[in-house]
PDB file of N, CA and C in Angstrom:
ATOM      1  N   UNK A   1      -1.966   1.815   3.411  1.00  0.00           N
ATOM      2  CA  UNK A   1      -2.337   2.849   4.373  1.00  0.00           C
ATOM      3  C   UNK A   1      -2.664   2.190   5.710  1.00  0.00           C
ATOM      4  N   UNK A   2      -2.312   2.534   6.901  1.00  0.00           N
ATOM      5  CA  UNK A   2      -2.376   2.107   8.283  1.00  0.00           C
ATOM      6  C   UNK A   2      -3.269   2.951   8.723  1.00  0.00           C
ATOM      7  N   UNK A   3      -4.040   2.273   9.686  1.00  0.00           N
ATOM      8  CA  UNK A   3      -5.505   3.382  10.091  1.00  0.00           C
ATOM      9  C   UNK A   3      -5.316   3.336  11.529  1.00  0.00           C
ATOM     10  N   UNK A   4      -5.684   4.080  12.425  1.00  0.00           N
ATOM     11  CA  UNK A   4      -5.696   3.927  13.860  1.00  0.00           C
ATOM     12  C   UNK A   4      -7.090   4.171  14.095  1.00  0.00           C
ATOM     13  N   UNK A   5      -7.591   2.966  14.832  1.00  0.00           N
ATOM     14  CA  UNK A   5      -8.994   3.076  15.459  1.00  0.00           C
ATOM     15  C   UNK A   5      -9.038   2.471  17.113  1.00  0.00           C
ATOM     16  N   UNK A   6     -10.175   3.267  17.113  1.00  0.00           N
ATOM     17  CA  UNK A   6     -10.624   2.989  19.004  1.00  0.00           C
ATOM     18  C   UNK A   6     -10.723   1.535  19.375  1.00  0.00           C
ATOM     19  N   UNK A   7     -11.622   1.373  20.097  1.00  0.00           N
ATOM     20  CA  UNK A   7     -12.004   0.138  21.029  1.00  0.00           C
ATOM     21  C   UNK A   7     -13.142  -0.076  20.019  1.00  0.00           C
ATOM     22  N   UNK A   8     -14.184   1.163  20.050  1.00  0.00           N
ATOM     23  CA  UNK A   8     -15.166   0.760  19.028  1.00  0.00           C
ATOM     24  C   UNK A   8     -14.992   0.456  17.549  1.00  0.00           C
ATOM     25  N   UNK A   9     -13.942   0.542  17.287  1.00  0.00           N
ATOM     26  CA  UNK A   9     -13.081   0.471  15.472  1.00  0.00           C
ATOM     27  C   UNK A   9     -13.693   1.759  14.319  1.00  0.00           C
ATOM     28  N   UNK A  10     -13.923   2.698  15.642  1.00  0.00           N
ATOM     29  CA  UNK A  10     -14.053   4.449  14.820  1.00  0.00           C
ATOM     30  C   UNK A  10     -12.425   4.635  14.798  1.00  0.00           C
ATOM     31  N   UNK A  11     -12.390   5.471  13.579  1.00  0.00           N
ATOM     32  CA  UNK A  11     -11.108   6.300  12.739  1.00  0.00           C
ATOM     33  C   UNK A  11     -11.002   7.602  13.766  1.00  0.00           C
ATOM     34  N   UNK A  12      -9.849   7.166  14.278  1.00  0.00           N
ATOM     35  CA  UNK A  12      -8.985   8.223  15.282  1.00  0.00           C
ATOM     36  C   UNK A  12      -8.600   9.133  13.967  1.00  0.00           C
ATOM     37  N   UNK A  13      -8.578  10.620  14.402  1.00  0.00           N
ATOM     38  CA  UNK A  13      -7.932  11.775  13.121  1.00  0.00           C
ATOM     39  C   UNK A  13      -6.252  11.551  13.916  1.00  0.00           C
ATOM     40  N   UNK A  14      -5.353  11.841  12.699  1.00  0.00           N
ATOM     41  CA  UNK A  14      -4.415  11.787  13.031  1.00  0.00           C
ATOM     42  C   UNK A  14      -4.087  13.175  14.150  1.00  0.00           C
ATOM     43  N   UNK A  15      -2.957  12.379  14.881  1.00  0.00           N
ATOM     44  CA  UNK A  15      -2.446  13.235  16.010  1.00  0.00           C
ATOM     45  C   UNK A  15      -1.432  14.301  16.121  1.00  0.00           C
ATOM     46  N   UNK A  16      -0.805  13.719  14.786  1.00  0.00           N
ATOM     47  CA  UNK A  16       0.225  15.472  14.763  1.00  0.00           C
ATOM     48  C   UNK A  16       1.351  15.028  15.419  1.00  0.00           C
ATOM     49  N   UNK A  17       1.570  13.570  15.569  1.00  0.00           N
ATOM     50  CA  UNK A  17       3.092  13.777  16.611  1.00  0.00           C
ATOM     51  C   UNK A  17       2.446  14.029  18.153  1.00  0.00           C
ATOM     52  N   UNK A  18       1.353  14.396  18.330  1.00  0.00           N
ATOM     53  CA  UNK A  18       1.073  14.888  19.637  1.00  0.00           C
ATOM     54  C   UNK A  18       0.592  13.477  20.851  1.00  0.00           C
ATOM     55  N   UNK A  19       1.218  13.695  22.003  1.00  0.00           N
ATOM     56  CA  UNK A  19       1.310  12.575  22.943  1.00  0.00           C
ATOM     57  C   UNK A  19       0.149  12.707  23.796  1.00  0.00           C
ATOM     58  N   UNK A  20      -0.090  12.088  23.907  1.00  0.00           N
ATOM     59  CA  UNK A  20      -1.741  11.913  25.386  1.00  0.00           C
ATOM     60  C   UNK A  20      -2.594  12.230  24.584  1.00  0.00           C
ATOM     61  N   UNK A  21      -3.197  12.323  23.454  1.00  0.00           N
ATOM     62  CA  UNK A  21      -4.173  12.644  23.111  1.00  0.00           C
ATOM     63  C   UNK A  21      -5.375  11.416  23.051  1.00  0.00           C
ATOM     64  N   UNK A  22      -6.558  11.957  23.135  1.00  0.00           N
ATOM     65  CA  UNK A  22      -7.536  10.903  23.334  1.00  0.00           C
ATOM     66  C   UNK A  22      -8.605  11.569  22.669  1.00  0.00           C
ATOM     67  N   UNK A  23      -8.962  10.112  21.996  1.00  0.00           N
ATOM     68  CA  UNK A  23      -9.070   9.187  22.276  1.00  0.00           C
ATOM     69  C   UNK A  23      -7.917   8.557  21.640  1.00  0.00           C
ATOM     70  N   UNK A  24      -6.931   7.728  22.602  1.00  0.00           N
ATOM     71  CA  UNK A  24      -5.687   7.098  22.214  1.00  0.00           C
ATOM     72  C   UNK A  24      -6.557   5.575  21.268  1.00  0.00           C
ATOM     73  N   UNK A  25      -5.623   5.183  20.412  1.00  0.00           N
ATOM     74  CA  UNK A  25      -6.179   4.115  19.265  1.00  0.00           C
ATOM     75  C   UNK A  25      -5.275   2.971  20.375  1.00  0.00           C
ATOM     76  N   UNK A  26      -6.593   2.014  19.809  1.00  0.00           N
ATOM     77  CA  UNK A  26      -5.977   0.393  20.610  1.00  0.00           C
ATOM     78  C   UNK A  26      -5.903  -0.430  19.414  1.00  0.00           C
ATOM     79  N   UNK A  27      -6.140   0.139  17.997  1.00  0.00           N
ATOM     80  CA  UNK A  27      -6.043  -1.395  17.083  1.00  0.00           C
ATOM     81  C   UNK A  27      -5.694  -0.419  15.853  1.00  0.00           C
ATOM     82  N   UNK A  28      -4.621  -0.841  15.272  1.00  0.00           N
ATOM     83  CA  UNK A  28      -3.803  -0.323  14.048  1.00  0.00           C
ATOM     84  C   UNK A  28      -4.514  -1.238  12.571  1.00  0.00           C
ATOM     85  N   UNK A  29      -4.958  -0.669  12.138  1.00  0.00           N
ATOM     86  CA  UNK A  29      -5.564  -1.454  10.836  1.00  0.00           C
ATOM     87  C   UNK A  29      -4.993  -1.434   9.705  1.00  0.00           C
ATOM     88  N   UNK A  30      -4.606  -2.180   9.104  1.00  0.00           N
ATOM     89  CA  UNK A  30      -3.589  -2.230   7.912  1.00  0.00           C
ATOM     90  C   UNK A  30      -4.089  -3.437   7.104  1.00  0.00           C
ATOM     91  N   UNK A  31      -4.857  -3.069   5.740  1.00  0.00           N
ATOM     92  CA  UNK A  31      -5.370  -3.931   4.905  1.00  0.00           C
ATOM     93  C   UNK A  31      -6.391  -4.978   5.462  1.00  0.00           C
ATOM     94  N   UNK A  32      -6.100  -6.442   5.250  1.00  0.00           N
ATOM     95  CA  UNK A  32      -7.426  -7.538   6.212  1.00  0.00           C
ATOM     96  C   UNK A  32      -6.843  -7.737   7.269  1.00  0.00           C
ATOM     97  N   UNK A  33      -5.486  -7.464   7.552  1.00  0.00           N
ATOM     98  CA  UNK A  33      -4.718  -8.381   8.656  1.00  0.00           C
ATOM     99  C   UNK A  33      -5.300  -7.133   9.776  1.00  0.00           C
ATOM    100  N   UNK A  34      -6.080  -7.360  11.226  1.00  0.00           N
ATOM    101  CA  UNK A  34      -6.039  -6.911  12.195  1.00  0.00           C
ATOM    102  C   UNK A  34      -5.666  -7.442  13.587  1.00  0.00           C
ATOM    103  N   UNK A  35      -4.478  -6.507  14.270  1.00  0.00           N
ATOM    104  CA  UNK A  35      -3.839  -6.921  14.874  1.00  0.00           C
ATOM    105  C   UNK A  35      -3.653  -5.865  16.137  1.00  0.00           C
ATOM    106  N   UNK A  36      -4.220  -6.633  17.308  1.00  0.00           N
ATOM    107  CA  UNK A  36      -4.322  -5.760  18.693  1.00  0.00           C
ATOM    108  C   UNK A  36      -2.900  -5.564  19.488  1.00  0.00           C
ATOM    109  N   UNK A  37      -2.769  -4.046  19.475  1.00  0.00           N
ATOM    110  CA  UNK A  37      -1.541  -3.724  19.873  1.00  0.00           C
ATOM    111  C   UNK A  37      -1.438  -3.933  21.908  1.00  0.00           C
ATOM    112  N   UNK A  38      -0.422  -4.342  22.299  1.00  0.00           N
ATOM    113  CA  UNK A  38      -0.695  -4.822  23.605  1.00  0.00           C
ATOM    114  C   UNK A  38       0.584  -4.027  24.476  1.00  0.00           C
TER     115      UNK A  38
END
């Protein structure tokens, strides 16, 4: 399971496909490996 979280590493609710929404996620979490999307 892939998680999308903020700056603070709170759980963004999923978006629906929907664009501009905010709070936009800056770090994709997937198992131990965390990796900042740029």
């Amino acid at each position: 399971m892939v998680s999308m979280v903020d700056k603070d590493g709170k759980l963004i609710p999923e978006q629906g496909g929907a664009r501009s929404t905010s709070p936009a996620p800056v770090v994709i979490r997937k198992g131990l490996d965390i990796d900042i999307v740029k």
